[in-house]
N, C-alpha and C. Protein backbone atom coordinates (compact mmCIF):
# COMPACT_ATOMS: atom_id res chain seq x y z
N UNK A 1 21.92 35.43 -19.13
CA UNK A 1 21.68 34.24 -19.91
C UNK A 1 21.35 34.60 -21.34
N UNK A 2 21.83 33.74 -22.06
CA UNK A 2 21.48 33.90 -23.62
C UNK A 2 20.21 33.77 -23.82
N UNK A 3 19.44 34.28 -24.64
CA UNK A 3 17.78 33.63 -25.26
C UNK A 3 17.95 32.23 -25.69
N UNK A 4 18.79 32.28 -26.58
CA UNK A 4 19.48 31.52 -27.94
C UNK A 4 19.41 30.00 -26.76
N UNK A 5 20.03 30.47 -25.96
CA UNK A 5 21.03 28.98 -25.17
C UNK A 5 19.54 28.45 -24.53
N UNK A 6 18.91 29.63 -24.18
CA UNK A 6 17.06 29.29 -23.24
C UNK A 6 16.72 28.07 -24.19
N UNK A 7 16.37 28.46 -25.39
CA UNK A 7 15.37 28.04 -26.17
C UNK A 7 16.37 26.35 -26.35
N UNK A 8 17.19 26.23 -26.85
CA UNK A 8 17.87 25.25 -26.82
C UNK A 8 17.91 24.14 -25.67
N UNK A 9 17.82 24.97 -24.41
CA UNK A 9 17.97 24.12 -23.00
C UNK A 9 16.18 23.96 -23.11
N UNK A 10 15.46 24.10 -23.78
CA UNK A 10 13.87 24.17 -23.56
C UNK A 10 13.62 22.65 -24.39
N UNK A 11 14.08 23.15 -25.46
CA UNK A 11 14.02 22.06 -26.85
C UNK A 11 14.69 20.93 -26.14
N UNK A 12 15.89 20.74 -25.64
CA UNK A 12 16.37 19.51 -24.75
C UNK A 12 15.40 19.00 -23.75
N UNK A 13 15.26 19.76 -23.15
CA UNK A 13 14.35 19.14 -21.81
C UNK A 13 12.95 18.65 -22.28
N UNK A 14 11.86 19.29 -23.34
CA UNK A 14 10.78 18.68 -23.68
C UNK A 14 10.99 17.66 -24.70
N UNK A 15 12.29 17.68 -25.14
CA UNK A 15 12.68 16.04 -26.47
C UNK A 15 13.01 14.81 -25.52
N UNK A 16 13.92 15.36 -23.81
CA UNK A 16 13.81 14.14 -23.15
C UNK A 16 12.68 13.92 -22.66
N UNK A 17 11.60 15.08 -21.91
CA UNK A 17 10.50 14.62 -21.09
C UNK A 17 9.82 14.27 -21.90
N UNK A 18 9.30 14.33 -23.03
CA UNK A 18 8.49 13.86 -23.98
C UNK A 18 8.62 12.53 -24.75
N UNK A 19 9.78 12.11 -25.03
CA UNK A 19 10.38 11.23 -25.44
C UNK A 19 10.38 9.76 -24.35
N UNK A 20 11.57 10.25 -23.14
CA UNK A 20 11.22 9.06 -22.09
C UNK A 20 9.31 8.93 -21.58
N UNK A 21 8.66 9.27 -21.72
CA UNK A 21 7.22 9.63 -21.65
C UNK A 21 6.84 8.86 -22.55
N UNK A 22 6.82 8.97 -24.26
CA UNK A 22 6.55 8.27 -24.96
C UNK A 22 7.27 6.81 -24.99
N UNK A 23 8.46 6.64 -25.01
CA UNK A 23 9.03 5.22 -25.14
C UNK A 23 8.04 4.53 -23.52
N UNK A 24 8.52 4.84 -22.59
CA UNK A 24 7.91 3.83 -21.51
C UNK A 24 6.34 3.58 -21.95
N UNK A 25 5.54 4.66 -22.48
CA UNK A 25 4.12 4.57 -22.99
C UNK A 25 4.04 3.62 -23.40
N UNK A 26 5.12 3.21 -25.01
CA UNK A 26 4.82 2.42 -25.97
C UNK A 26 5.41 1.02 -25.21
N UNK A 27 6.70 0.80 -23.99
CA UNK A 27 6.47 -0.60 -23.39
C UNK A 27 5.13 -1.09 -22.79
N UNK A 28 4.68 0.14 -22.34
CA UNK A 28 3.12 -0.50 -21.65
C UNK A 28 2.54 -1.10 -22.68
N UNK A 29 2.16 -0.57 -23.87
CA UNK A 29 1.07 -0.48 -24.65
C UNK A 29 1.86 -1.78 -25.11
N UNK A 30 2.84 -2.22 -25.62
CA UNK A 30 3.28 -3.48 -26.04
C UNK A 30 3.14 -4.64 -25.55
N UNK A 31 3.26 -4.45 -24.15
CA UNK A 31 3.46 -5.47 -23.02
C UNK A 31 1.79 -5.85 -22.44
N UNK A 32 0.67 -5.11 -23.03
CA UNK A 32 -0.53 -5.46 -22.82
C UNK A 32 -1.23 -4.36 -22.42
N UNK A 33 -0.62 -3.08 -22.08
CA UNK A 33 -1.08 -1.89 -22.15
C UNK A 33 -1.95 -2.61 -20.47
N UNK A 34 -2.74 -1.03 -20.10
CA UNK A 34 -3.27 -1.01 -18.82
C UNK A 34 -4.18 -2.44 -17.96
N UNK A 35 -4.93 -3.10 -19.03
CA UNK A 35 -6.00 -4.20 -18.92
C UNK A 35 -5.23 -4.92 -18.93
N UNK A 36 -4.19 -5.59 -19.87
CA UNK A 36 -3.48 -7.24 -20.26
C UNK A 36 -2.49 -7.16 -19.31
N UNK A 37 -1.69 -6.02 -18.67
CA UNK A 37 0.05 -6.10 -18.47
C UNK A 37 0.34 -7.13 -17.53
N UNK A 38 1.40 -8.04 -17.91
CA UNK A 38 1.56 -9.01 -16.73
C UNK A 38 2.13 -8.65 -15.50
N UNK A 39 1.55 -9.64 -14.90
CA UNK A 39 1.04 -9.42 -13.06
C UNK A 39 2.54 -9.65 -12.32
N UNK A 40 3.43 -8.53 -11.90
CA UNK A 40 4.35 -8.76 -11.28
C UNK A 40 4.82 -9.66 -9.98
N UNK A 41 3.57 -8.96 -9.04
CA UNK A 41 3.58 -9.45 -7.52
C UNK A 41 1.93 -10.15 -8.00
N UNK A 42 1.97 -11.08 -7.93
CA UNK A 42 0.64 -12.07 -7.59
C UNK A 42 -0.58 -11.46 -6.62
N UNK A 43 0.44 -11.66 -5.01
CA UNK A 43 -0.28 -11.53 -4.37
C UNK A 43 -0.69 -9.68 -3.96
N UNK A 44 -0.59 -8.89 -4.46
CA UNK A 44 -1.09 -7.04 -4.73
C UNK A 44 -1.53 -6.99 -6.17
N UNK A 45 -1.24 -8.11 -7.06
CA UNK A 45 -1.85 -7.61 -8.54
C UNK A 45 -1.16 -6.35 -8.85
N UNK A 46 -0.10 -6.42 -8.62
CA UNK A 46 1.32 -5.17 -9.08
C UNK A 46 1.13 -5.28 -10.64
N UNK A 47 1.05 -5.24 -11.41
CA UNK A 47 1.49 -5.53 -12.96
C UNK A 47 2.16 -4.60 -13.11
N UNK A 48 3.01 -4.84 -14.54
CA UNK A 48 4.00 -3.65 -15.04
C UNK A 48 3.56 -2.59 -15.51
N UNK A 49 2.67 -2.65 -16.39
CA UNK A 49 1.55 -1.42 -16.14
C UNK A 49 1.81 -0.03 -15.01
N UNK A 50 1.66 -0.60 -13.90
CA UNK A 50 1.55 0.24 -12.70
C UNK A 50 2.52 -0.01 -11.91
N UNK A 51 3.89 -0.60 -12.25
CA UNK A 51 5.24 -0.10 -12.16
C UNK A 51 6.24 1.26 -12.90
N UNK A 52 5.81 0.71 -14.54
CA UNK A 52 6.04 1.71 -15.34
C UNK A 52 5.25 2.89 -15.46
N UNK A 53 4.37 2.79 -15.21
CA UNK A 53 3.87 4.24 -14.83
C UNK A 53 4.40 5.32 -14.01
N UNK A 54 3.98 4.76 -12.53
CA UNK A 54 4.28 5.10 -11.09
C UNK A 54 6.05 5.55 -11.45
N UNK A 55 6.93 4.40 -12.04
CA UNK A 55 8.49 4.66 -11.51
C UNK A 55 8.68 5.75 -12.69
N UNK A 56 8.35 5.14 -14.17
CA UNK A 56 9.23 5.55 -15.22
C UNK A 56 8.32 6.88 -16.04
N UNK A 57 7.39 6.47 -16.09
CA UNK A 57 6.37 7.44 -16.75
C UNK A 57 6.20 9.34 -15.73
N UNK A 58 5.76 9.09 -14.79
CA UNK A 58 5.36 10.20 -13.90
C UNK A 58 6.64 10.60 -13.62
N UNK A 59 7.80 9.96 -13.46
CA UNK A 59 9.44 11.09 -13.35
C UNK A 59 9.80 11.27 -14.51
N UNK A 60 9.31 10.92 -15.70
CA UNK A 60 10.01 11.59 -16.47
C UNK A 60 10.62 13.05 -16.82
N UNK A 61 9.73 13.99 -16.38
CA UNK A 61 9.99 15.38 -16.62
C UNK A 61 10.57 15.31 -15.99
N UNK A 62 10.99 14.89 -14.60
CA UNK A 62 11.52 15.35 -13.21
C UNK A 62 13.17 14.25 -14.17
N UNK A 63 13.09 13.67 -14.65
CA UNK A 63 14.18 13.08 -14.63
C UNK A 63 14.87 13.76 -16.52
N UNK A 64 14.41 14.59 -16.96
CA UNK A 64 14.50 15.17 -18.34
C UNK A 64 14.85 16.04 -17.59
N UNK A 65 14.47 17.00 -16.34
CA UNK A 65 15.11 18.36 -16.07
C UNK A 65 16.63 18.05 -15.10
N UNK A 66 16.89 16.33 -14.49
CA UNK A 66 18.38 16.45 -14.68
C UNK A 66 19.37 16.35 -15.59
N UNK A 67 19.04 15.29 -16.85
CA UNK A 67 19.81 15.43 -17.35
C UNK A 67 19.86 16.80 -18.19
N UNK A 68 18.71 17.65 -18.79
CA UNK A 68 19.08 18.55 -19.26
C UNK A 68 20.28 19.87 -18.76
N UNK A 69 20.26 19.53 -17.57
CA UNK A 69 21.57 20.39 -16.76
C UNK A 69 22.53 19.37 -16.82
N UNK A 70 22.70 18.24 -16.59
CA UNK A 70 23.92 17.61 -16.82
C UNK A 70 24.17 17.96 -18.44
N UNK A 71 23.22 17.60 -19.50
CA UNK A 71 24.35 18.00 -20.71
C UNK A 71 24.60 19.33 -21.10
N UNK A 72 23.90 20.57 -20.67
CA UNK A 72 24.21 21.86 -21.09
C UNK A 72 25.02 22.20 -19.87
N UNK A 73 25.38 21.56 -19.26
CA UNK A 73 26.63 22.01 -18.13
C UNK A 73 26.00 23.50 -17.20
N UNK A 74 24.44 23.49 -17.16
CA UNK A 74 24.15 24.24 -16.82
C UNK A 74 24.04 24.88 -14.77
N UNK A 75 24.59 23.94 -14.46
CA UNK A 75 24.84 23.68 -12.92
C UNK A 75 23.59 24.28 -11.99
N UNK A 76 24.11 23.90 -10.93
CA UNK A 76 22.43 23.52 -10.00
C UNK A 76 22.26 24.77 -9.34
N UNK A 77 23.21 26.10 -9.34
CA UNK A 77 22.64 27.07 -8.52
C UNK A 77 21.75 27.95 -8.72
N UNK A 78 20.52 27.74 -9.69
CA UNK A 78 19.77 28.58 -9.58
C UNK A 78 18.65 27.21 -9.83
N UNK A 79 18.33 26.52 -9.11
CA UNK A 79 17.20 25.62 -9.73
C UNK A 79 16.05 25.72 -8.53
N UNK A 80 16.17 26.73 -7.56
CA UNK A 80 14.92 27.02 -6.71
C UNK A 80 14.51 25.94 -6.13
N UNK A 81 15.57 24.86 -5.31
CA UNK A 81 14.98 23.33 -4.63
C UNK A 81 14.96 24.28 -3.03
N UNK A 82 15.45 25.07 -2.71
CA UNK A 82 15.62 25.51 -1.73
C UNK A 82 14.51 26.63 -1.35
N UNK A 83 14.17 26.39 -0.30
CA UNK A 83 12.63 27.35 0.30
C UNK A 83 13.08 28.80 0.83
N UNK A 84 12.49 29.79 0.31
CA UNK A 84 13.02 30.96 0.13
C UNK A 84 11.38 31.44 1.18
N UNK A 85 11.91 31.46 2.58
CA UNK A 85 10.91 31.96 3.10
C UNK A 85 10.55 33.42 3.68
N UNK A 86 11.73 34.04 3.64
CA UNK A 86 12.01 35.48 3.89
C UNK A 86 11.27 36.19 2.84
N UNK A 87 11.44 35.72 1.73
CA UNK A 87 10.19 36.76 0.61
C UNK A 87 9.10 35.96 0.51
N UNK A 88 8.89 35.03 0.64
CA UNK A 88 7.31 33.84 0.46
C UNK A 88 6.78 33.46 1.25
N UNK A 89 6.80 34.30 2.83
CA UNK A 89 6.75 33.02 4.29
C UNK A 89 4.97 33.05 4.29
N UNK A 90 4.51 33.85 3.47
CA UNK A 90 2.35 34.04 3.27
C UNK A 90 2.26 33.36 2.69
N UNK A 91 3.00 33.17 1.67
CA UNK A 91 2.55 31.88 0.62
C UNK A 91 2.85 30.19 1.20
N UNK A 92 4.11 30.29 2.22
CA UNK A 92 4.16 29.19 2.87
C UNK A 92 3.24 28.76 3.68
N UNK A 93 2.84 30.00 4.45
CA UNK A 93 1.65 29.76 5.55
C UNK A 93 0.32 29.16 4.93
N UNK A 94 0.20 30.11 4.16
CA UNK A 94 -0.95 30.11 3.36
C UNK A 94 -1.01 28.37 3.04
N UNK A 95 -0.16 28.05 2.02
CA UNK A 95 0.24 26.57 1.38
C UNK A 95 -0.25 25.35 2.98
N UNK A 96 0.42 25.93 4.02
CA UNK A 96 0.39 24.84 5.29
C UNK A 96 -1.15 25.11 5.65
N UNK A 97 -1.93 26.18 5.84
CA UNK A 97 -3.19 26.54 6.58
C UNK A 97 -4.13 26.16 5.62
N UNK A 98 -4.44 26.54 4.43
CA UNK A 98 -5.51 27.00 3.57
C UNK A 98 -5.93 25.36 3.15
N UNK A 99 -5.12 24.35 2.90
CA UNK A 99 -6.08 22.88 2.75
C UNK A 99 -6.29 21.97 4.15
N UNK A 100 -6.11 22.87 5.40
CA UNK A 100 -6.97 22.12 6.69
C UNK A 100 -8.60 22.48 6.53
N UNK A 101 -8.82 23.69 6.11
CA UNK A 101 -10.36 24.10 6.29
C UNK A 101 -11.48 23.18 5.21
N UNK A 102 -11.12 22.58 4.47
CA UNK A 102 -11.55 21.45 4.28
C UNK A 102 -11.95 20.42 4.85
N UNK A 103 -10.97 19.75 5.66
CA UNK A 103 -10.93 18.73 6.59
C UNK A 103 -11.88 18.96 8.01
N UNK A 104 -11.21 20.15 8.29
CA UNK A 104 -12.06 20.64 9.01
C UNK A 104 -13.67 20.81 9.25
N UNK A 105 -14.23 21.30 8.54
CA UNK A 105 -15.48 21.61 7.55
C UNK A 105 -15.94 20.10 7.67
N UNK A 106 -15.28 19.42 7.24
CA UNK A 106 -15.78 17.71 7.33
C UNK A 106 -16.04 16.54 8.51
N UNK A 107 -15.47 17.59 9.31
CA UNK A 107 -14.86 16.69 10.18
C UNK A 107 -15.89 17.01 11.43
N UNK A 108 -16.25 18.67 10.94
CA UNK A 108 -17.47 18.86 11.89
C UNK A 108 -18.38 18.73 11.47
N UNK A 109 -18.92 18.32 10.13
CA UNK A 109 -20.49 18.12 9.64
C UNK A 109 -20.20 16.69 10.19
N UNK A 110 -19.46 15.89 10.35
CA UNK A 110 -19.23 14.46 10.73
C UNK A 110 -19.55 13.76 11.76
N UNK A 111 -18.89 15.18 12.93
CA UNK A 111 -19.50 15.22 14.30
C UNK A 111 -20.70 15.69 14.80
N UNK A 112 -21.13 16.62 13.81
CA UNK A 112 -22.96 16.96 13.83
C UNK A 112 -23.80 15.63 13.70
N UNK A 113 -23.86 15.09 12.85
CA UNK A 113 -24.12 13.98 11.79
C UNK A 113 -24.49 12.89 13.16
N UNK A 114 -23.22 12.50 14.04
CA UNK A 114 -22.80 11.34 14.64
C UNK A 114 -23.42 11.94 16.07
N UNK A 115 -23.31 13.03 16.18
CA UNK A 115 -23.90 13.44 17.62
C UNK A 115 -25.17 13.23 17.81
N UNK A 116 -26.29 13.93 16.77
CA UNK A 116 -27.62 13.87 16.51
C UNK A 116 -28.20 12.35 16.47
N UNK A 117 -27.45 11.21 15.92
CA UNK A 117 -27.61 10.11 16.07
C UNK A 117 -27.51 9.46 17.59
N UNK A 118 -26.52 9.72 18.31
CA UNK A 118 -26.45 9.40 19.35
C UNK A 118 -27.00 9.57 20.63
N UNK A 119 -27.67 10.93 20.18
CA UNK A 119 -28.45 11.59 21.08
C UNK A 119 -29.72 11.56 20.81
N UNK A 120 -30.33 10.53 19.88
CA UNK A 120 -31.77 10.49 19.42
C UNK A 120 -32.24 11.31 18.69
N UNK A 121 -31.71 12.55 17.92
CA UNK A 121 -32.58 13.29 17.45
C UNK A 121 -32.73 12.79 16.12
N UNK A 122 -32.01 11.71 15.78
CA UNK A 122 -32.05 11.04 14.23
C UNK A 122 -31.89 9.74 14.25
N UNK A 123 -32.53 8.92 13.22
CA UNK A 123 -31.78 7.63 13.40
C UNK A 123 -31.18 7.56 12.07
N UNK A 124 -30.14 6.23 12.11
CA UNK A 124 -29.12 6.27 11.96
C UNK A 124 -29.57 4.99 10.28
N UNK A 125 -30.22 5.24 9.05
CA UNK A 125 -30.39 4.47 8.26
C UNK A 125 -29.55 4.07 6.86
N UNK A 126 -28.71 3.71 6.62
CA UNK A 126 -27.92 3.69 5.56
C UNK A 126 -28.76 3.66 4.58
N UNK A 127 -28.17 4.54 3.45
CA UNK A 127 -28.98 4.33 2.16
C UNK A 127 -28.83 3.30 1.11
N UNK A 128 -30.23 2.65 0.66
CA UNK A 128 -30.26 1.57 -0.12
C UNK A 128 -28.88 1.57 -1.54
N UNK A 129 -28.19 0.09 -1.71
CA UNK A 129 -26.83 0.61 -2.56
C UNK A 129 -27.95 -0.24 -3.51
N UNK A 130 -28.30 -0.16 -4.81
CA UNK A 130 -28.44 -0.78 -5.95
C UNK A 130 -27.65 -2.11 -6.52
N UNK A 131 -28.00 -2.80 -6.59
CA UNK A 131 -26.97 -4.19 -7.05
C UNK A 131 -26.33 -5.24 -5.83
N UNK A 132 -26.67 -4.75 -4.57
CA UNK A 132 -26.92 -5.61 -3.56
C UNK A 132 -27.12 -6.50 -2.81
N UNK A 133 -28.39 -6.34 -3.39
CA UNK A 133 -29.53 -6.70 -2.86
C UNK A 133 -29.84 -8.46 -3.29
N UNK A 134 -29.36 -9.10 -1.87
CA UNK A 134 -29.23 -10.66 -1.80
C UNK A 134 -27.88 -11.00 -1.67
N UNK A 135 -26.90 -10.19 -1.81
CA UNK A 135 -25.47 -9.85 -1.87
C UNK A 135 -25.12 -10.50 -0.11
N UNK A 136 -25.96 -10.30 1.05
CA UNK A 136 -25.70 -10.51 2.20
C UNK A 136 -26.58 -11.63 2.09
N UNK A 137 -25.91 -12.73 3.10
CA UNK A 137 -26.68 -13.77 3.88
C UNK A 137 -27.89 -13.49 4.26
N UNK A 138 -28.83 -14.05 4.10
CA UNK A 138 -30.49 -14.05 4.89
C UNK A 138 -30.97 -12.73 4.02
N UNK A 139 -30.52 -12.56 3.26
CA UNK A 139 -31.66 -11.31 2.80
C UNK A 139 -32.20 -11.29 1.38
């Protein structure tokens, strides 16, 4: 590969991701920006806001790195969509194993928590929420 052609296919791809990024920005910000934007679906409080975001805003890069191969004719066989597990299969494992022990971890302070309650060795008192208070019937 050329340097020359790199830097060029670089300069393309951050003038579209940056660009479609900024224009959809500036429809939000026109259209009432995050607080004002009008309310698409009524009944979810969809506004365009959080259409254009979600669809047009957050793919942009992802949608700047196709066309930048469609106009430098740079074609799709080296773009790494494909899982290369014969040299990476630790890093795959790793990727699938390493964010359960979290859950995990939680899931048994959860069942400590709920057992001890059930079994009397604790009772069971929710803590006072601030701003509440008269919020429920009879109290």
């Amino acid at each position: 590969m050329n340097n020359g052609l790199d830097v060029k296919r670089l300069g393309i791809f951050l003038a579209l991701a940056f660009g479609l990024a900024w224009i959809i920005g500036l429809v939000i910000f026109l259209t009432g920006g995050l607080v004002n934007s009008p309310v698409l679906v009524p009944q979810l409080q969809l506004t365009l806001a959080v259409v254009l975001l979600a669809v047009g805003y957050m793919w942009a890069p992802a949608l700047a790195h196709v066309l930048t191969r469609l106009l430098t004719r740079e074609g799709w066989q080296d773009t790494w969509l494909r899982p290369h597990f014969k040299r990476g299969w630790r890093y795959w494992l790793a990727a699938w194993v390493v964010p359960r022990f979290p859950n995990l971890s939680a899931g048994q302070v959860t069942t400590a928590q709920w057992v001890t309650v059930v079994l009397g060795i604790r009772s069971f008192e929710p803590a006072p929420r601030p701003g509440l208070a008269g919020a429920a019937p009879n109290s």
